[in-house]
C-alpha atoms as a PDB file:
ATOM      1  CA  UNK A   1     -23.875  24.308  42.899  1.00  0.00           C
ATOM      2  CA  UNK A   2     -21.934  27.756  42.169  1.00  0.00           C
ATOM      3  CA  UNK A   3     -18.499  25.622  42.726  1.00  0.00           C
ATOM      4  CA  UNK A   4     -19.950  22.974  39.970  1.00  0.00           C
ATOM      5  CA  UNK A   5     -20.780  26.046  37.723  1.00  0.00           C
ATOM      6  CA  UNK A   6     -18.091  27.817  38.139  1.00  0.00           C
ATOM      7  CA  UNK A   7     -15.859  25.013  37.178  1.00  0.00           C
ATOM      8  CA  UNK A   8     -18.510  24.443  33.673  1.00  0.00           C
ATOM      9  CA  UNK A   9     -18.068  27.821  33.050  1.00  0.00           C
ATOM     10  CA  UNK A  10     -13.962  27.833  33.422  1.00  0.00           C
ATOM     11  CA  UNK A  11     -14.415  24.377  31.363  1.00  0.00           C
ATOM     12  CA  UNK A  12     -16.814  25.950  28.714  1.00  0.00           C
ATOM     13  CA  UNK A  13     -14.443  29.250  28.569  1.00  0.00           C
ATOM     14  CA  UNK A  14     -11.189  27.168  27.828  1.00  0.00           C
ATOM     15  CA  UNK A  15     -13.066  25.226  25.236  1.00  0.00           C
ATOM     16  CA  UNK A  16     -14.227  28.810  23.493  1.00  0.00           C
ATOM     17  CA  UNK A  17     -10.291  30.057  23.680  1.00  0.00           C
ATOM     18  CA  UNK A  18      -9.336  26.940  21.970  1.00  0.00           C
ATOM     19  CA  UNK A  19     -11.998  27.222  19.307  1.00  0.00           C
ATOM     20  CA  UNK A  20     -11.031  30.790  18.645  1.00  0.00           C
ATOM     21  CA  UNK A  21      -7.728  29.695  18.027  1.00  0.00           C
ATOM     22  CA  UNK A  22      -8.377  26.086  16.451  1.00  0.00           C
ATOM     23  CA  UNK A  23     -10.912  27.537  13.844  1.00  0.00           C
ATOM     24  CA  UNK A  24      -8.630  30.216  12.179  1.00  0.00           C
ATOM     25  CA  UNK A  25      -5.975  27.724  12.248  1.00  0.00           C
ATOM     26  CA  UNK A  26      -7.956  25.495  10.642  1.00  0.00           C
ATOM     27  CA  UNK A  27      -9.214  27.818   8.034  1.00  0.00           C
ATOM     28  CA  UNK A  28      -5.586  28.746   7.443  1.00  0.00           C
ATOM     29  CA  UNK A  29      -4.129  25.083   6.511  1.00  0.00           C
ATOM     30  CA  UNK A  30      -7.443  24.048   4.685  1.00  0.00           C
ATOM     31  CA  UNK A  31      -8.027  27.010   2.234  1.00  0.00           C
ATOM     32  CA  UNK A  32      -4.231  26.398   0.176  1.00  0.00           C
ATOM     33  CA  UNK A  33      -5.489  22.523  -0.016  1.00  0.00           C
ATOM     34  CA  UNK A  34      -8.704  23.596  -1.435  1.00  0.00           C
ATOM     35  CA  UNK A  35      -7.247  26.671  -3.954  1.00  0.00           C
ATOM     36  CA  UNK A  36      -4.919  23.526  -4.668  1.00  0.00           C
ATOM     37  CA  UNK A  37      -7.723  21.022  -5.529  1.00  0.00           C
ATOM     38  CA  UNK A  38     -10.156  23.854  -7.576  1.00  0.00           C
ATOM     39  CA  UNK A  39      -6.879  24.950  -9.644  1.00  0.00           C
ATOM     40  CA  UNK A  40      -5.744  20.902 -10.755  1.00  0.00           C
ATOM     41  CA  UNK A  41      -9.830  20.159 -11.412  1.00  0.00           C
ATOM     42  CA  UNK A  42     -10.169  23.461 -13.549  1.00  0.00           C
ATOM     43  CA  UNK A  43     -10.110  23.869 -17.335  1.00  0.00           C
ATOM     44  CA  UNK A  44      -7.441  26.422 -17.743  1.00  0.00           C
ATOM     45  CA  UNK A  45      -9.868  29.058 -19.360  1.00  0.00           C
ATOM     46  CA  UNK A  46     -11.817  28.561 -15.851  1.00  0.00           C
ATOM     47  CA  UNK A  47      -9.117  28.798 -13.576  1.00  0.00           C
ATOM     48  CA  UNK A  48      -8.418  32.352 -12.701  1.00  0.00           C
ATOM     49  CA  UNK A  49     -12.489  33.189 -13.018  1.00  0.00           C
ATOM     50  CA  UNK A  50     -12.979  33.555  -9.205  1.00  0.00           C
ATOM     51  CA  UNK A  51     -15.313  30.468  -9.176  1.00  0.00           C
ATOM     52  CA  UNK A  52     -16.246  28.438  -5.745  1.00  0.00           C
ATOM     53  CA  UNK A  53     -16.356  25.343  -7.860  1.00  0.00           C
ATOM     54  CA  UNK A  54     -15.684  25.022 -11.036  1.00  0.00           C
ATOM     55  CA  UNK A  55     -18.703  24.527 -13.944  1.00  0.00           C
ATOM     56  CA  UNK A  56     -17.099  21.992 -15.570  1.00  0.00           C
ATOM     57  CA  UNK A  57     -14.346  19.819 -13.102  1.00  0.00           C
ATOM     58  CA  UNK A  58     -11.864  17.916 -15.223  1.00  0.00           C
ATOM     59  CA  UNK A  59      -9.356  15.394 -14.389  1.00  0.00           C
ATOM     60  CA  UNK A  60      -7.256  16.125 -17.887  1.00  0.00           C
ATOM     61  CA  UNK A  61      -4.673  18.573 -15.709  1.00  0.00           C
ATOM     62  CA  UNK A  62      -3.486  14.846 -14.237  1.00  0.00           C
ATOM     63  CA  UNK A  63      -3.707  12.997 -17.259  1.00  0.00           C
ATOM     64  CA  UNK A  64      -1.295  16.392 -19.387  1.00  0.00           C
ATOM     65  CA  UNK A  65       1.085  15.547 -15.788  1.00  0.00           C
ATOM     66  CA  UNK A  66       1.561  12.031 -15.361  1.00  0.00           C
ATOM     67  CA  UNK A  67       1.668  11.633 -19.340  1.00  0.00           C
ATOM     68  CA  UNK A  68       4.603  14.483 -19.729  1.00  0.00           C
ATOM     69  CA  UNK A  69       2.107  15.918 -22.471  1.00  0.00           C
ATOM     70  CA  UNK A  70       3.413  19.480 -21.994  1.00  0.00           C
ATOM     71  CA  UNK A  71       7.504  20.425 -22.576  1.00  0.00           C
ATOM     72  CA  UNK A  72       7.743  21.854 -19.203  1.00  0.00           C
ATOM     73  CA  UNK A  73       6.854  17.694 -17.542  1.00  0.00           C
ATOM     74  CA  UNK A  74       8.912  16.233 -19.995  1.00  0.00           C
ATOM     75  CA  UNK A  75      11.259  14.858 -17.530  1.00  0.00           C
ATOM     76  CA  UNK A  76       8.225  14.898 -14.478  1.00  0.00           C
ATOM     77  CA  UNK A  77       9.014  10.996 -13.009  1.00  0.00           C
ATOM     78  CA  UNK A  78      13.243  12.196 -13.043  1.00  0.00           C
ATOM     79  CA  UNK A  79      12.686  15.362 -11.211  1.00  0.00           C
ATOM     80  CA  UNK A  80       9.753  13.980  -8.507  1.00  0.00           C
ATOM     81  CA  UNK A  81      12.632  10.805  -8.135  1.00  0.00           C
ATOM     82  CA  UNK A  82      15.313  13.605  -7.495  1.00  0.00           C
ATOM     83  CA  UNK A  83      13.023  15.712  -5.310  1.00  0.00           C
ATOM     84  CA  UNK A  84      11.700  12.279  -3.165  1.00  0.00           C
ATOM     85  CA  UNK A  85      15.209  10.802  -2.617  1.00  0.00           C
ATOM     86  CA  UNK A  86      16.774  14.422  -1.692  1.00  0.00           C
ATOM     87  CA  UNK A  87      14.546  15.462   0.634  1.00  0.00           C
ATOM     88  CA  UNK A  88      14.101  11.251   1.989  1.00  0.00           C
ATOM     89  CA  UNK A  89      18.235  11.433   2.301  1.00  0.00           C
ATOM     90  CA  UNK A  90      18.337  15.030   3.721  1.00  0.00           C
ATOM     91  CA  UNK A  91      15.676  14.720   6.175  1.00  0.00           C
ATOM     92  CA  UNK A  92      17.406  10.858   7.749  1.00  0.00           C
ATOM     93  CA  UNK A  93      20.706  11.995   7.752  1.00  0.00           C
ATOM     94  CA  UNK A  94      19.648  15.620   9.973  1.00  0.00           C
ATOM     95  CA  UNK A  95      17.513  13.287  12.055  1.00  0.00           C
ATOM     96  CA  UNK A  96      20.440  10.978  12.999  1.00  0.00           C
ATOM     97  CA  UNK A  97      22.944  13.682  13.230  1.00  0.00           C
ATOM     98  CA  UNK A  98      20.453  16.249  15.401  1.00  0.00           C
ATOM     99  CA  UNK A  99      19.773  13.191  17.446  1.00  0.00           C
ATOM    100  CA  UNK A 100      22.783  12.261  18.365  1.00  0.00           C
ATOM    101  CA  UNK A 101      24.030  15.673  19.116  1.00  0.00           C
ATOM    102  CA  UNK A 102      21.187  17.009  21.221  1.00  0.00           C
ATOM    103  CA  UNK A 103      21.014  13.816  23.453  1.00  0.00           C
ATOM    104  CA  UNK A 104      24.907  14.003  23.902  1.00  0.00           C
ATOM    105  CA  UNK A 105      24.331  17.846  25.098  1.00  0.00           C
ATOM    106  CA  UNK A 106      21.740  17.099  27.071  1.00  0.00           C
ATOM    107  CA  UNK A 107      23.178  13.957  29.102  1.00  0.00           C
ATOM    108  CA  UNK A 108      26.606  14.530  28.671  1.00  0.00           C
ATOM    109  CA  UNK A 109      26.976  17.454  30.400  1.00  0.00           C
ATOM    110  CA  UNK A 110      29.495  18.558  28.436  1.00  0.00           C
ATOM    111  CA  UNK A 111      31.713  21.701  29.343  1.00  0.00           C
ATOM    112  CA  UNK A 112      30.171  24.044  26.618  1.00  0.00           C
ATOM    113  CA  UNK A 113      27.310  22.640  25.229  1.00  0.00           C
ATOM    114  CA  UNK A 114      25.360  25.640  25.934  1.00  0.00           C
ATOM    115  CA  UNK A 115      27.601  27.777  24.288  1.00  0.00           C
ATOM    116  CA  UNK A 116      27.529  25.081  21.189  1.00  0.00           C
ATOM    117  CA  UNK A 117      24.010  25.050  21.011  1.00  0.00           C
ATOM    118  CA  UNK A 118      23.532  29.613  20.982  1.00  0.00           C
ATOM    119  CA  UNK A 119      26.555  29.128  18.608  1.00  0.00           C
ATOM    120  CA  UNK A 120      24.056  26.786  16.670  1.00  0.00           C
ATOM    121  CA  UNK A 121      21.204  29.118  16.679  1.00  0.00           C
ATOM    122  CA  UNK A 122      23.404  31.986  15.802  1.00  0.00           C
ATOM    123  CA  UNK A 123      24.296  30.568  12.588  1.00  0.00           C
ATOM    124  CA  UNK A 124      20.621  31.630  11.432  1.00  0.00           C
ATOM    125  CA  UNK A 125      21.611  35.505  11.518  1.00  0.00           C
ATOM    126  CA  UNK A 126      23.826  34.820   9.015  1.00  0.00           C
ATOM    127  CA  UNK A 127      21.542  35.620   5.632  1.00  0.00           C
ATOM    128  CA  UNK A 128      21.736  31.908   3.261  1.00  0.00           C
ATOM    129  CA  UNK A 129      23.330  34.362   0.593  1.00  0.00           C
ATOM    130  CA  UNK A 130      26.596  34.596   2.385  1.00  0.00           C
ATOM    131  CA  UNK A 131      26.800  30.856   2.566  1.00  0.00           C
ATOM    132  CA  UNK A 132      26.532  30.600  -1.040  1.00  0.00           C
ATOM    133  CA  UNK A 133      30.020  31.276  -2.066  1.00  0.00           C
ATOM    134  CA  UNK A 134      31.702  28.707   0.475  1.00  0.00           C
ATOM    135  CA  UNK A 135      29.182  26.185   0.786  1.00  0.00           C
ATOM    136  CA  UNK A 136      30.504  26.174  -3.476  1.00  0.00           C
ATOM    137  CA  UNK A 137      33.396  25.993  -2.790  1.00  0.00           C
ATOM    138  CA  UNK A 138      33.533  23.278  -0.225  1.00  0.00           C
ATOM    139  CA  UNK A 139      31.014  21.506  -2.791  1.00  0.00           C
ATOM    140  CA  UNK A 140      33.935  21.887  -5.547  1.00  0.00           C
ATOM    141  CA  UNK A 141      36.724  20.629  -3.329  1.00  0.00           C
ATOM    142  CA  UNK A 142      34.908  17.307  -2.422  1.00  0.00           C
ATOM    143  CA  UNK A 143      33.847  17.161  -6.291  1.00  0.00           C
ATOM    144  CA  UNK A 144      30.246  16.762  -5.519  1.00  0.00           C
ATOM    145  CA  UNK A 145      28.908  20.029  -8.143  1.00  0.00           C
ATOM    146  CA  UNK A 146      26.565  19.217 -10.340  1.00  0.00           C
ATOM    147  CA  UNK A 147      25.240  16.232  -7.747  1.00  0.00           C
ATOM    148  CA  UNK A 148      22.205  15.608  -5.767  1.00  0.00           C
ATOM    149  CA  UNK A 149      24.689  14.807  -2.529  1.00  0.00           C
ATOM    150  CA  UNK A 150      25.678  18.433  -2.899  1.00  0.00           C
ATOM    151  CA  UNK A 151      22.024  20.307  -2.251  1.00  0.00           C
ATOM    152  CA  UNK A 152      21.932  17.238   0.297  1.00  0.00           C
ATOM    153  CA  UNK A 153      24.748  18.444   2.518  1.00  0.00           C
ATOM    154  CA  UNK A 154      23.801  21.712   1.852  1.00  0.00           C
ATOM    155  CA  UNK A 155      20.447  20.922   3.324  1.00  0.00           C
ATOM    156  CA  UNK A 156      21.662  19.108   5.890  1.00  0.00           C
ATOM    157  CA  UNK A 157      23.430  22.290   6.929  1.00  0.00           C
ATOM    158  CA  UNK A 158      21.077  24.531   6.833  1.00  0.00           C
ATOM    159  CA  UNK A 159      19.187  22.226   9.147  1.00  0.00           C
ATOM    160  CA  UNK A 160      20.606  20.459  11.738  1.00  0.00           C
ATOM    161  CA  UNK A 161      20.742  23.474  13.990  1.00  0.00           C
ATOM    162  CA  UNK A 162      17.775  24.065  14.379  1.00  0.00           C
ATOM    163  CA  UNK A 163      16.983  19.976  14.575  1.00  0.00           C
ATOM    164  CA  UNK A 164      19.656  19.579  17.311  1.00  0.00           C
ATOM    165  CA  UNK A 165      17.951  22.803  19.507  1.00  0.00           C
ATOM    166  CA  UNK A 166      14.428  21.346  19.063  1.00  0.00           C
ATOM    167  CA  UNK A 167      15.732  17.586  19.764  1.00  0.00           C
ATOM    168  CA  UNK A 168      17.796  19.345  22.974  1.00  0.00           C
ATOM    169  CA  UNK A 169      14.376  20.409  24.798  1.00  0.00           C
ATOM    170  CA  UNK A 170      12.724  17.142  23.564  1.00  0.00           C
ATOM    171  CA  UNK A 171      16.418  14.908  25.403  1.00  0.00           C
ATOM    172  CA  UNK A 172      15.922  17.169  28.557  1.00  0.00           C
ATOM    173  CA  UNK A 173      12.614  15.513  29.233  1.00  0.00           C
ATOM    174  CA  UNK A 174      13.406  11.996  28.782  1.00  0.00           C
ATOM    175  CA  UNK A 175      13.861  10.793  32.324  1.00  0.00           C
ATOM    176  CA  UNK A 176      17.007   9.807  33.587  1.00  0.00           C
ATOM    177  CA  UNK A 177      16.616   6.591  34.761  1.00  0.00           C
ATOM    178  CA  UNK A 178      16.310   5.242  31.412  1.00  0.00           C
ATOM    179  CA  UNK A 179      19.990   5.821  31.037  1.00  0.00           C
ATOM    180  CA  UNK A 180      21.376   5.110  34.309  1.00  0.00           C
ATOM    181  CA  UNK A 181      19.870   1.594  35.026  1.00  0.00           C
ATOM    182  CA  UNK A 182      22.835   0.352  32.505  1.00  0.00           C
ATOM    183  CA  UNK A 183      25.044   2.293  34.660  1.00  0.00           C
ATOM    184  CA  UNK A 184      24.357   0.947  37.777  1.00  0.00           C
ATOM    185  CA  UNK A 185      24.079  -2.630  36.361  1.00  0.00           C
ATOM    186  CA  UNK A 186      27.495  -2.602  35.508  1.00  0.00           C
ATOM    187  CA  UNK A 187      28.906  -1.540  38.470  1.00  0.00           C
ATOM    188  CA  UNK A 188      27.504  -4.440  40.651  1.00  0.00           C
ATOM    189  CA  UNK A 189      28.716  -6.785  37.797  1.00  0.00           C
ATOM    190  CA  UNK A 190      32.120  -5.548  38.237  1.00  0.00           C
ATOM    191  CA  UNK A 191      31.451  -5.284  42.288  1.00  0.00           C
ATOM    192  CA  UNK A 192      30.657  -8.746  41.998  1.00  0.00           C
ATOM    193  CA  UNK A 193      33.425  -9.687  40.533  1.00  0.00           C
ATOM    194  CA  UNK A 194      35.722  -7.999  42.618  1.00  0.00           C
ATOM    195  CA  UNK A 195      34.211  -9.601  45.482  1.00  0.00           C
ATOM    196  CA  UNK A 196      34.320 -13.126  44.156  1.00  0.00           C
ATOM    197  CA  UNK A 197      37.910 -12.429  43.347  1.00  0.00           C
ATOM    198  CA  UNK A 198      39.023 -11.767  46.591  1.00  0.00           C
ATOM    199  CA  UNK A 199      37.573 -14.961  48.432  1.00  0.00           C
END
């Protein structure tokens, strides 16, 4: 019996740690959603009053957006089409490079690659507002100002470090015999080969 409660209580005092972390964690990703929701259901004479709920919820604030009623949304649809296909581009083309890279480190072997990958992460010391200046430059060389490719790259950029040292942990995991059975397939093809060569 004191093994079986001991092992309830160790059970029942991991469950409490999680829930004392879970529960502010929670709290902390639900409250902007719900600030979010009373602010867009509000009148705007309402909205700053401090109110749990709103007297008098209203779905006009969508109707003003998705109309282009006011002369800040008067080109809404063009800049949520800009914003969806920038961040759809920048995020595919960091997964594919990150991917790539990381699993080449990580299998490879290469002579290096650990220095590559600090180098990587050391890129992040450097503050964004140093990078502005040659990141335009490079942008003005290639003739992509004024383009949606251009805060692309530049996204991409700014990225794929961190992608490729994330993806890195994630490639030294895989196991290894996923790779290798291709391997070793091939060389008793060619073995074969050899052998029915010679007779």
């Amino acid at each position: 019996m004191s093994g079986r409660s001991r092992f309830t209580l160790r059970a029942v005092g991991r469950e409490a740690q999680l829930l004392l972390v879970g529960i502010p964690v929670l709290l902390w990703t639900l409250i902007p959603i719900y600030h979010l929701l009373i602010f867009a259901i509000s009148e705007r004479d309402t909205a700053t009053k401090g109110y749990l709920w709103p007297p008098s919820p209203t779905l006009q604030n969508f109707d003003i957006v998705l109309q282009q009623k006011h002369y800040f949304l008067s080109h809404f649809w063009l800049q949520l089409g800009n914003s969806l296909f920038i961040a759809v581009a920048a995020g595919a083309i960091t997964l594919f490079v990150a991917t790539f890279a990381a699993f080449s480190i990580s299998r490879l072997k290469l002579r290096g690659g650990r220095t590559v990958m600090n180098l990587a992460l050391f890129t992040y010391f450097i503050p964004a507002a140093f990078l502005a200046v040659p990141m335009y430059k490079t942008m003005s060389n290639y003739g992509l100002l004024n383009s949606r490719w251009s805060l692309i790259l530049a996204m991409v950029t700014i990225a794929s470090p961190y992608c490729i040292w994330v993806l890195k942990q994630a490639s030294d995991k895989l196991p290894w015999n996923w790779t290798r059975p291709r391997a070793s397939t091939a060389r008793r093809r060619c073995s074969c080969s050899v052998s029915s060569m010679c007779r």
